[in-house]
N, C-alpha and C. Protein backbone atom coordinates (compact mmCIF):
# COMPACT_ATOMS: atom_id res chain seq x y z
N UNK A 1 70.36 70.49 102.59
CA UNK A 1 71.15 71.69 102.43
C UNK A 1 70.89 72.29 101.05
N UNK A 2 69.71 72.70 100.77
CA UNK A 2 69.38 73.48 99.54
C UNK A 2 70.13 74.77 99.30
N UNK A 3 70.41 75.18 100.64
CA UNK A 3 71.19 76.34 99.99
C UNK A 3 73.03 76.29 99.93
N UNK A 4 72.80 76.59 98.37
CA UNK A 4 74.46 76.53 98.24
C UNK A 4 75.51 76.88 99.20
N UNK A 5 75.26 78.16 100.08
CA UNK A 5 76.54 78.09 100.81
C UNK A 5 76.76 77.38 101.83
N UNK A 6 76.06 76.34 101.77
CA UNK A 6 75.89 75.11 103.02
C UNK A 6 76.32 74.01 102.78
N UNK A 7 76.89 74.15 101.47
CA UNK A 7 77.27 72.79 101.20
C UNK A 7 78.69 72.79 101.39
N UNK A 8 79.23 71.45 101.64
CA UNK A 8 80.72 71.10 102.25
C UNK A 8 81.82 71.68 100.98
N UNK A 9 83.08 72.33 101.40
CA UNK A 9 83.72 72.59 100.58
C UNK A 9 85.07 71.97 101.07
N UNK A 10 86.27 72.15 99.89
CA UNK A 10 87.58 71.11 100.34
C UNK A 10 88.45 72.55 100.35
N UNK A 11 88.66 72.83 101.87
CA UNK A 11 89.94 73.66 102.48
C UNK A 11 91.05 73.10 103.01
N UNK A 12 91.91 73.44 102.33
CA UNK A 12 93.17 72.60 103.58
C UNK A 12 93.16 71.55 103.35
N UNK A 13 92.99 70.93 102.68
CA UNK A 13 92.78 69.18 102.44
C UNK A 13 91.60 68.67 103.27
N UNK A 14 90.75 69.32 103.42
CA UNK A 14 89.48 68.69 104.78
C UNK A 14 88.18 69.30 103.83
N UNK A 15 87.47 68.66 104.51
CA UNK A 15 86.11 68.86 104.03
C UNK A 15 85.45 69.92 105.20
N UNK A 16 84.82 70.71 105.05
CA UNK A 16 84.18 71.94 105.61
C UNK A 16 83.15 72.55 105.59
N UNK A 17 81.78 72.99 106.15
CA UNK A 17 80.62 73.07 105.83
C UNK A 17 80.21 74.31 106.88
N UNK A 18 79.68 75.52 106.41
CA UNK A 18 79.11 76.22 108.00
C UNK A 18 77.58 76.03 107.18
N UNK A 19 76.74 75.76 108.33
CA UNK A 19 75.25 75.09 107.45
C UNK A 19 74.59 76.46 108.56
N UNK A 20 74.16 77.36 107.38
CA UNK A 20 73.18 78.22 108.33
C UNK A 20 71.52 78.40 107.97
N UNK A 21 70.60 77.68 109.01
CA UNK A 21 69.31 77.94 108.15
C UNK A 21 68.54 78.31 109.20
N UNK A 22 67.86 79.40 109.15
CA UNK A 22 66.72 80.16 109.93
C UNK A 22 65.54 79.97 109.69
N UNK A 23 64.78 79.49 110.55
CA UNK A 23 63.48 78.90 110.24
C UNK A 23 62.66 79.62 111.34
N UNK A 24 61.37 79.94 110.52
CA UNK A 24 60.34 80.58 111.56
C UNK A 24 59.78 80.06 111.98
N UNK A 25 59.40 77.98 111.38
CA UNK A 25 58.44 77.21 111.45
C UNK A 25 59.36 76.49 112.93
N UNK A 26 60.72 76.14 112.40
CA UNK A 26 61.38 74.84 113.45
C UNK A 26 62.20 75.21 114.04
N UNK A 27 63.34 74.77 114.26
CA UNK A 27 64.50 75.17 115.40
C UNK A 27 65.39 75.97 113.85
N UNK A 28 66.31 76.88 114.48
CA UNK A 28 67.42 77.01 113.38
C UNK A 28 68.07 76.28 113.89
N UNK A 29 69.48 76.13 112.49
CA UNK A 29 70.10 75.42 112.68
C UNK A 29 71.31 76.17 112.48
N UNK A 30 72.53 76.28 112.97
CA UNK A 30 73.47 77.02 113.08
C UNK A 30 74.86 75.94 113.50
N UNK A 31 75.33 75.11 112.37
CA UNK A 31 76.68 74.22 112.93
C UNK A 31 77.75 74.22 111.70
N UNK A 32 79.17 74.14 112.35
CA UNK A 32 80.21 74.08 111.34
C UNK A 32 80.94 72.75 111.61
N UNK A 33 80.65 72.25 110.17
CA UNK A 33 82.09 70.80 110.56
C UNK A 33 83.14 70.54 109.44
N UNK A 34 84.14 70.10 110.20
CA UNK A 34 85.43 69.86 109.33
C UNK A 34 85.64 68.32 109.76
N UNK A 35 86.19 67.82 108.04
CA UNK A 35 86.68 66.34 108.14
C UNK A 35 87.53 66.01 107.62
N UNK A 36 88.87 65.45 108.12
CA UNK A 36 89.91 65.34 107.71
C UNK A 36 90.48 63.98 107.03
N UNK A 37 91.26 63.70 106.10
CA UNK A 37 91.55 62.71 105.67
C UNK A 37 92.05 61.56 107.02
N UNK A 38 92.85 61.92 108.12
CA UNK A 38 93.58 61.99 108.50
C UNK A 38 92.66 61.12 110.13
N UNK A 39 91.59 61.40 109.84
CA UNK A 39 90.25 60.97 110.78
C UNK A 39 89.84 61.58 111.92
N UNK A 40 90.40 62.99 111.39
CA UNK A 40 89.93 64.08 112.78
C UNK A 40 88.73 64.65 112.10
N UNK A 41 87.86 64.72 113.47
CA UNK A 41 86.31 65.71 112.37
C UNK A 41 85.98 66.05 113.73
N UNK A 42 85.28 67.37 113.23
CA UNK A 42 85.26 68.35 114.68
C UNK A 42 83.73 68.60 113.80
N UNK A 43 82.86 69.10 114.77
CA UNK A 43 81.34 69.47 115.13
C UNK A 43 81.07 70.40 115.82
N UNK A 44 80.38 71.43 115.68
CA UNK A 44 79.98 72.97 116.79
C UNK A 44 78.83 73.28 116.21
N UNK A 45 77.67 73.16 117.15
CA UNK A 45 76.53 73.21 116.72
C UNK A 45 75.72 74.04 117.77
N UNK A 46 74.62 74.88 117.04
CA UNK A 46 74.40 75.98 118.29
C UNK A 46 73.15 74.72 119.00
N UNK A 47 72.73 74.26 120.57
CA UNK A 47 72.14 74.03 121.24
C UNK A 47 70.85 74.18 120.66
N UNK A 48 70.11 73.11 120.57
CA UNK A 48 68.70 73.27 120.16
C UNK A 48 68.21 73.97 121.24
N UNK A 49 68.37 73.90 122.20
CA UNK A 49 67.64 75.11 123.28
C UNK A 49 67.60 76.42 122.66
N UNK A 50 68.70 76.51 122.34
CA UNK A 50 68.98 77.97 121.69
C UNK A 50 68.19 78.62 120.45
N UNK A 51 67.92 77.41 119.91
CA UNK A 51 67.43 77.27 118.20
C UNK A 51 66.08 77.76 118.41
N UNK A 52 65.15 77.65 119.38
CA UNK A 52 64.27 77.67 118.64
C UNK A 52 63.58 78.94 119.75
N UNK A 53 63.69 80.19 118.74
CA UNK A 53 63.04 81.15 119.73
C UNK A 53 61.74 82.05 120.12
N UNK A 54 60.82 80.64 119.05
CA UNK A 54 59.51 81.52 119.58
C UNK A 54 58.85 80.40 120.55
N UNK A 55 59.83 80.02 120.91
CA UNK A 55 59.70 78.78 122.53
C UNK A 55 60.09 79.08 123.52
N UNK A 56 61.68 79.32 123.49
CA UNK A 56 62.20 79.20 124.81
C UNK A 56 63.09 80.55 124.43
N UNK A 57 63.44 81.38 125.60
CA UNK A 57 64.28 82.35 125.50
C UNK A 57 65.87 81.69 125.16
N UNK A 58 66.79 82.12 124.84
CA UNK A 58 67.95 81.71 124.13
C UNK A 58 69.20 81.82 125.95
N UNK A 59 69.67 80.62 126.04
CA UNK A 59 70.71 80.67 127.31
C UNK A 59 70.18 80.75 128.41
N UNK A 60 68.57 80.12 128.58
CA UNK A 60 68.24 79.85 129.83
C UNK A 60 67.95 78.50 129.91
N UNK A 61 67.92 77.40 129.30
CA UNK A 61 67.41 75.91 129.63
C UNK A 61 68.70 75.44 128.96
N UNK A 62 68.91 74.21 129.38
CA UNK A 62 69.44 73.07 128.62
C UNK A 62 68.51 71.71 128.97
N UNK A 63 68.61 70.76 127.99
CA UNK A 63 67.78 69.62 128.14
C UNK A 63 68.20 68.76 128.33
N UNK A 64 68.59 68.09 129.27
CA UNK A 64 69.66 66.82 129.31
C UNK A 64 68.77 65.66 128.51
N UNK A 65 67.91 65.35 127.84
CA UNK A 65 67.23 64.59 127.09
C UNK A 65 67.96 64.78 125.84
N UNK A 66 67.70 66.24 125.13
CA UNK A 66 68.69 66.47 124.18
C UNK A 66 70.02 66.01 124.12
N UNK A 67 70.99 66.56 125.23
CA UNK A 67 71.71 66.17 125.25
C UNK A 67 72.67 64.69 125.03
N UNK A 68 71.53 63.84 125.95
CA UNK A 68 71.75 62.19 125.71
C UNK A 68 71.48 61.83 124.02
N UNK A 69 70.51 62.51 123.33
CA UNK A 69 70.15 62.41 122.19
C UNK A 69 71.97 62.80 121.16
N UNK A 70 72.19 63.77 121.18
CA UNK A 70 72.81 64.34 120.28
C UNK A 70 74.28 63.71 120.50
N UNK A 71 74.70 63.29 122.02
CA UNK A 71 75.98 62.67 122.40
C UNK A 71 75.82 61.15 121.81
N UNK A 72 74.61 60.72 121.72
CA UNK A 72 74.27 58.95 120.77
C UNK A 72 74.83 58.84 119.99
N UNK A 73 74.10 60.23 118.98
CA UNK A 73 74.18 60.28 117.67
C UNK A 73 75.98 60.43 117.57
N UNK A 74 76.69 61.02 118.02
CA UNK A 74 77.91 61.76 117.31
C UNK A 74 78.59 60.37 117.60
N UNK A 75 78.57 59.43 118.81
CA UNK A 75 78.85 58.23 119.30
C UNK A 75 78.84 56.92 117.73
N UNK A 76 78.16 57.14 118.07
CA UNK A 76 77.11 55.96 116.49
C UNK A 76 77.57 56.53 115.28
N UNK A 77 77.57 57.80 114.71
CA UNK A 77 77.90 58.11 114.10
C UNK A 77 79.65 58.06 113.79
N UNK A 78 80.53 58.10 114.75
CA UNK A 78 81.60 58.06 114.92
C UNK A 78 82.08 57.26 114.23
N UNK A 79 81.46 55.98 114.82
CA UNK A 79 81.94 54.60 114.88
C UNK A 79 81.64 54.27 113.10
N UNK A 80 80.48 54.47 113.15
CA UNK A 80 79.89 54.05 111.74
C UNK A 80 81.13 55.00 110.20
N UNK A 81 81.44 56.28 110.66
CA UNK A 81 82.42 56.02 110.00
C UNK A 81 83.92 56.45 109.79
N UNK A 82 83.93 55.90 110.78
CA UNK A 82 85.36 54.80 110.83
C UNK A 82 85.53 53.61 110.35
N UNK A 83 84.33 52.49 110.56
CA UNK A 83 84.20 51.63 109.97
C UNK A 83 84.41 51.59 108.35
N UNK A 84 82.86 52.78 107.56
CA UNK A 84 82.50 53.01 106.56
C UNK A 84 84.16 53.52 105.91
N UNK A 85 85.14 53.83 106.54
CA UNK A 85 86.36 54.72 105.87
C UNK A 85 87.59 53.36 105.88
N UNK A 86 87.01 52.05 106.45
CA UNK A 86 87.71 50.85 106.09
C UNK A 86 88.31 50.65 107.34
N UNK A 87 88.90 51.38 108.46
CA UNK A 87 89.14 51.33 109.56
C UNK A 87 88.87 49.86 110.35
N UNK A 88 90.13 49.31 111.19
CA UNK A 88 89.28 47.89 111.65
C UNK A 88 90.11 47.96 112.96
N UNK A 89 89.98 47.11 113.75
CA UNK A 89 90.38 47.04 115.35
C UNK A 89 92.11 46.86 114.77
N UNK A 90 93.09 47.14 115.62
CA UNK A 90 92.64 47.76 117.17
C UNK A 90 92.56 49.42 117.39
N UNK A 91 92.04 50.00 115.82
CA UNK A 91 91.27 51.63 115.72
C UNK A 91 90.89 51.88 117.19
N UNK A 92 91.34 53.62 117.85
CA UNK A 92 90.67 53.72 118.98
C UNK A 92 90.04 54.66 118.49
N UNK A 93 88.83 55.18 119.39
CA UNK A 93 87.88 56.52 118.77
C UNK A 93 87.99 57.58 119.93
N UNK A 94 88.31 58.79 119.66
CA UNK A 94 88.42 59.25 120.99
C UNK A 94 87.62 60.55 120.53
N UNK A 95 86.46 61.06 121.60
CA UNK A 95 85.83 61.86 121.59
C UNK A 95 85.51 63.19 122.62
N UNK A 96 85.59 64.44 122.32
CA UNK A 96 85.70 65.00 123.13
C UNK A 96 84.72 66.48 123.22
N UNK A 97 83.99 66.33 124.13
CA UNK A 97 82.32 67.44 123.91
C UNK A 97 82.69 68.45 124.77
N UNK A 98 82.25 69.47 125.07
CA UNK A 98 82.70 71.05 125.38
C UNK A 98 81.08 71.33 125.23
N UNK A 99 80.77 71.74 126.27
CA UNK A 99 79.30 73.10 126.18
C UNK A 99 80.08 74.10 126.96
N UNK A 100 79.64 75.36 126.43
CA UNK A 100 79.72 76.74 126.71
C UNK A 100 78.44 77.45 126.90
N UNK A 101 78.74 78.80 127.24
CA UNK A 101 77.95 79.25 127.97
C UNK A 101 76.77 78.90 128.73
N UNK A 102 77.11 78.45 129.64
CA UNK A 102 76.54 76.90 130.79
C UNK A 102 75.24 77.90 132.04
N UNK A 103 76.75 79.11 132.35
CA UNK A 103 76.41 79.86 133.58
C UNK A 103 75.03 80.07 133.66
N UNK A 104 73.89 80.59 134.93
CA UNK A 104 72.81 80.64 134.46
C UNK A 104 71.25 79.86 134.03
N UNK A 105 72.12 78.91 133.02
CA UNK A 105 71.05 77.84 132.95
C UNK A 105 70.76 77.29 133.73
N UNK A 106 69.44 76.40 133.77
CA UNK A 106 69.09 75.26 134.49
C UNK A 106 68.53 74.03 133.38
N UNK A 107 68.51 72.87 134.23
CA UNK A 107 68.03 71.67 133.52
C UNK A 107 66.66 71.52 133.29
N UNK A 108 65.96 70.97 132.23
CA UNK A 108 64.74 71.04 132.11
C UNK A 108 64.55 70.12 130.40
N UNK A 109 63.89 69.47 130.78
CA UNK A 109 63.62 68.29 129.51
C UNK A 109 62.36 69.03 129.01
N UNK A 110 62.55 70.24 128.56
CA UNK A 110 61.23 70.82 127.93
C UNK A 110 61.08 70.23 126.68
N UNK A 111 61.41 69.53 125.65
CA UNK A 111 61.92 69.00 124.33
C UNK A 111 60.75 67.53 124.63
N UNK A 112 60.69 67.18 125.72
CA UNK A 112 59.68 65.90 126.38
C UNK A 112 59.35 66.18 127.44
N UNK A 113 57.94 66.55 127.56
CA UNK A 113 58.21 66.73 129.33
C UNK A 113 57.60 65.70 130.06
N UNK A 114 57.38 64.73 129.53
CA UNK A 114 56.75 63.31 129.99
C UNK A 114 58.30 62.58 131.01
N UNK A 115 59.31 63.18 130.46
CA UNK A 115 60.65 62.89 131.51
C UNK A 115 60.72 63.44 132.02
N UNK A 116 60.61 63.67 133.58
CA UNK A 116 61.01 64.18 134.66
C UNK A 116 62.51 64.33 134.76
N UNK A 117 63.41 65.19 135.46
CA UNK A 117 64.30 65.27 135.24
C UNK A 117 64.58 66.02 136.98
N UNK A 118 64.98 65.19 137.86
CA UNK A 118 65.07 65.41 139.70
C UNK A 118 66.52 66.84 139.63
N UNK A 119 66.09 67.57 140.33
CA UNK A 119 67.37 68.60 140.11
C UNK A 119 67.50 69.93 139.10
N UNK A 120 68.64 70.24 138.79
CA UNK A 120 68.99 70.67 138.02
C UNK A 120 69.00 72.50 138.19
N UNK A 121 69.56 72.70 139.15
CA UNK A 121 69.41 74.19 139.67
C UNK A 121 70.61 74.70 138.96
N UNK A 122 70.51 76.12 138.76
CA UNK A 122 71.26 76.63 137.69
C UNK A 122 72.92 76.40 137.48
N UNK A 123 73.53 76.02 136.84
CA UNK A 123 74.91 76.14 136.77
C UNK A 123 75.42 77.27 136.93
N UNK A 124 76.55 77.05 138.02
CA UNK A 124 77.46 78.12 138.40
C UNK A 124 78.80 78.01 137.35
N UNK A 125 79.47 77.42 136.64
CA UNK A 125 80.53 77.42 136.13
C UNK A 125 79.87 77.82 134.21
N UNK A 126 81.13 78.25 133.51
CA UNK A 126 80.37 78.42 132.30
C UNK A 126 80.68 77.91 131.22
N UNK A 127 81.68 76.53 131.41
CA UNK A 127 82.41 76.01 130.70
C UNK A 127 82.35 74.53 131.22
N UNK A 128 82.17 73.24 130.33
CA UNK A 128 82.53 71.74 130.83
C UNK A 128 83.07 71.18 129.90
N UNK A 129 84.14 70.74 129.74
CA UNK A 129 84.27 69.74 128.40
C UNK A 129 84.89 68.23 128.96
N UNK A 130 84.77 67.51 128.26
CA UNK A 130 84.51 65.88 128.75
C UNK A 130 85.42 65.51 127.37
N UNK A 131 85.78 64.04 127.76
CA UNK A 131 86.65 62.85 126.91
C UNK A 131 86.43 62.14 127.18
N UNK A 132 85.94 61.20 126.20
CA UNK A 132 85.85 59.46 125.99
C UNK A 132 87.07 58.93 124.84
N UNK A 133 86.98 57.62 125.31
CA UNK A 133 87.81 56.95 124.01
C UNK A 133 87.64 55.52 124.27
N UNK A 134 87.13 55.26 122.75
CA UNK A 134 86.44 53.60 122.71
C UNK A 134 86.89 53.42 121.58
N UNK A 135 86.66 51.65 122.03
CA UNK A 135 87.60 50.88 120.70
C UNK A 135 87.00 50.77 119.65
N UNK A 136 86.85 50.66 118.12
CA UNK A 136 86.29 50.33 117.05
C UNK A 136 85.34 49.53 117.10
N UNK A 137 85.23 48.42 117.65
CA UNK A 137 84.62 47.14 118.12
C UNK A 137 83.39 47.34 119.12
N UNK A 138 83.12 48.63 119.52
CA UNK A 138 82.21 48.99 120.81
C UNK A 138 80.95 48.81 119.95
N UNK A 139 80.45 47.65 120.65
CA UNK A 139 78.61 47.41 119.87
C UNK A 139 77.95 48.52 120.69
N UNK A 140 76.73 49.13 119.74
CA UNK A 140 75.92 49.87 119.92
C UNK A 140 75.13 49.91 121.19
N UNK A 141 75.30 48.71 121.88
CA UNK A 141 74.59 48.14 123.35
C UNK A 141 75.65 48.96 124.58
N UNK A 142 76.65 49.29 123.71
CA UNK A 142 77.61 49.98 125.31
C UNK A 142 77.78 51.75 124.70
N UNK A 143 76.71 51.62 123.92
CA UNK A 143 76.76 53.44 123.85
C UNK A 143 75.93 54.07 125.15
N UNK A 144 74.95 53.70 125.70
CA UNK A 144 74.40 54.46 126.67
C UNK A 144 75.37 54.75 128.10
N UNK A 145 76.74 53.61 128.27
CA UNK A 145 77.25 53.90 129.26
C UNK A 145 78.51 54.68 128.68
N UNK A 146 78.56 54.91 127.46
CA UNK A 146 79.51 55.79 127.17
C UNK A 146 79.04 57.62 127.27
N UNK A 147 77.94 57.61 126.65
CA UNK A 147 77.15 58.73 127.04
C UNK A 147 77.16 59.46 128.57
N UNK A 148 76.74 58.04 129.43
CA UNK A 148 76.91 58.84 130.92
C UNK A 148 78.19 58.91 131.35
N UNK A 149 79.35 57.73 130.76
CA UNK A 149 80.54 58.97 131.14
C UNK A 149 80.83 60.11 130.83
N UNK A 150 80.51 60.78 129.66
CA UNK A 150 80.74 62.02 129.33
C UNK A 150 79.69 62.65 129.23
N UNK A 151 78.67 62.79 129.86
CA UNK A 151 77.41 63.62 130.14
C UNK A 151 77.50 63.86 131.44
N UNK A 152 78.28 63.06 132.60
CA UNK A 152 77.93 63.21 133.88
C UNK A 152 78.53 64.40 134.39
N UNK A 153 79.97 64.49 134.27
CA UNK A 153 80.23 66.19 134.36
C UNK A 153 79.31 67.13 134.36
N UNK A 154 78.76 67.11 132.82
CA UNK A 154 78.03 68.40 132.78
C UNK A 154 76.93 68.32 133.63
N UNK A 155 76.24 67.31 133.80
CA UNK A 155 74.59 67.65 134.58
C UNK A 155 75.12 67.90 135.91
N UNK A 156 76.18 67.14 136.43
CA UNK A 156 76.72 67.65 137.99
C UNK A 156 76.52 69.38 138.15
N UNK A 157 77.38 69.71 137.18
CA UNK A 157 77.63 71.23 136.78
C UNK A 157 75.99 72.23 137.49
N UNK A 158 75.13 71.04 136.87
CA UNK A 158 73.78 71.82 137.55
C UNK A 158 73.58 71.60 139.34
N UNK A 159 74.35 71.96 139.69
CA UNK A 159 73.59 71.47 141.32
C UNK A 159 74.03 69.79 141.47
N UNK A 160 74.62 69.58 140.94
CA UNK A 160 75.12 68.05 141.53
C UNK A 160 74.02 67.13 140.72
N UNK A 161 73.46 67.37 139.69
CA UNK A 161 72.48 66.63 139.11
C UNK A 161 73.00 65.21 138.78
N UNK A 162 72.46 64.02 138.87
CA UNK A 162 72.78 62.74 138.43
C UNK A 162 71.56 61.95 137.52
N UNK A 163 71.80 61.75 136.22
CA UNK A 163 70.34 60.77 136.10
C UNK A 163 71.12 59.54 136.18
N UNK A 164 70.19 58.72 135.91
CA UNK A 164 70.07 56.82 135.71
C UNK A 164 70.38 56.54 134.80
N UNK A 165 71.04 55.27 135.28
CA UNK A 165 71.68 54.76 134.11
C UNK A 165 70.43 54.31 133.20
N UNK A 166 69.55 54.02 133.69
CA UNK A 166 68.55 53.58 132.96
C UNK A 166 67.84 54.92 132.12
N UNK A 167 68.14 56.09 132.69
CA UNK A 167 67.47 57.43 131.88
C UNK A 167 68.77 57.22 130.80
N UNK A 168 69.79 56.98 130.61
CA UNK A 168 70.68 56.82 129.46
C UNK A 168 70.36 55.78 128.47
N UNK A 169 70.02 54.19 129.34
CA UNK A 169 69.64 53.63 128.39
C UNK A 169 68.86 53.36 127.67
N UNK A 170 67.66 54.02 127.87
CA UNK A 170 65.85 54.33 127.32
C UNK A 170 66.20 55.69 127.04
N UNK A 171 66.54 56.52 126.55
CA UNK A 171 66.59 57.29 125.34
C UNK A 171 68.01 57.39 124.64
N UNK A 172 69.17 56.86 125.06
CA UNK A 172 70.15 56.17 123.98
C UNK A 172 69.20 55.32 123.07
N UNK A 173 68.69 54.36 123.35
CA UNK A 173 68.09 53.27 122.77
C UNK A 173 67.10 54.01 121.83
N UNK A 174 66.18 55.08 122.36
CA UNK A 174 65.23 55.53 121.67
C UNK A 174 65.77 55.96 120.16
N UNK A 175 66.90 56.57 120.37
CA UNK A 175 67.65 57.43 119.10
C UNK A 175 68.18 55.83 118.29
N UNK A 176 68.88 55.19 118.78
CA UNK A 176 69.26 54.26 118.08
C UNK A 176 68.64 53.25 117.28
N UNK A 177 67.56 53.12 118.40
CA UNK A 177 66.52 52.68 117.09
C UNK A 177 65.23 53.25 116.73
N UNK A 178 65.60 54.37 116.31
CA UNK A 178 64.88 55.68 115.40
C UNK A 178 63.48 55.49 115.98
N UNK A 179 62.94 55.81 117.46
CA UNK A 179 61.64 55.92 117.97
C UNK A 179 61.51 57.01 118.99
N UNK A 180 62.16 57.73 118.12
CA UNK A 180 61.85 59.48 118.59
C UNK A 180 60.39 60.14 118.36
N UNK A 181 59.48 59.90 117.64
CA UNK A 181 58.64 60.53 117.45
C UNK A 181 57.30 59.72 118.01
């Protein structure tokens, strides 16, 4: 975050950040987060589909690859700090994801296309939001079935789409242990 107005500021007693960076080379990046003493922290981040537009037109794909990717991270990340903030069992974590403007799209792992992805005809609804809630104690080995509870909504959303549990746990795993590239 080189540029100053991107860096986190203290409003309200919370920590606060809108991080805006436009890139001609990579995806932009366009997300606001707030973190509270209190252990609420909220995330809104524009869709890498969206980001990057001398690729893909903006509100026609979503990537459920991405998706499994970025629901890991906020998962893992969660946990890690809660922990890191001294937090210990019986801490619950409760998480809750929202995509918008859905309508339209279709599914498509353009981000990898070595994953096939069965389905995925355009979503009719234009709104999904999902809830999890896991205990402090959840080892990193039960993030991929936390992911497909709250991912499965949305890919339904496409035409009844379903992946595998095993498409959750081979790229959960991939992100977790940093063999993305």
């Amino acid at each position: 975050m080189s540029d100053t107005r991107s860096h986190p500021v203290v409003r309200d007693g919370g920590w606060e950040a809108l991080i805006v960076a436009i890139n001609n080379d990579m995806a932009h990046r366009f997300e606001f987060f707030r973190l509270e003493p209190t252990g609420q922290f909220y995330l809104r981040r524009l869709l890498q589909d969206d980001a990057v537009p001398h690729r893909l037109p903006a509100g026609v794909l979503l990537d459920p690859i991405l998706m499994i990717y970025r629901m890991t991270e906020a998962i893992a990340v969660g946990i890690a700090v809660a922990k890191g903030l001294g937090w210990s069992d019986p801490a619950v974590l409760g998480f809750m994801f929202r995509w918008r403007k859905l309508k339209g799209r279709r599914l498509d792992s353009w981000s990898n296309p070595a994953v096939y992805v069965q389905g995925g005809g355009a979503a009719q609804q234009d709104e999904v939001t999902t809830f999890i809630s896991l205990p402090l104690s959840t080892p990193s080995s039960a993030i991929p079935a936390l992911v497909k509870a709250a991912a499965e909504e949305l890919f339904v959303a496409f035409d009844g789409t379903s992946l595998s549990q095993a498409t959750y746990d081979e790229q959960a795993r991939r992100l977790l242990d940093r063999r993305l590239t």
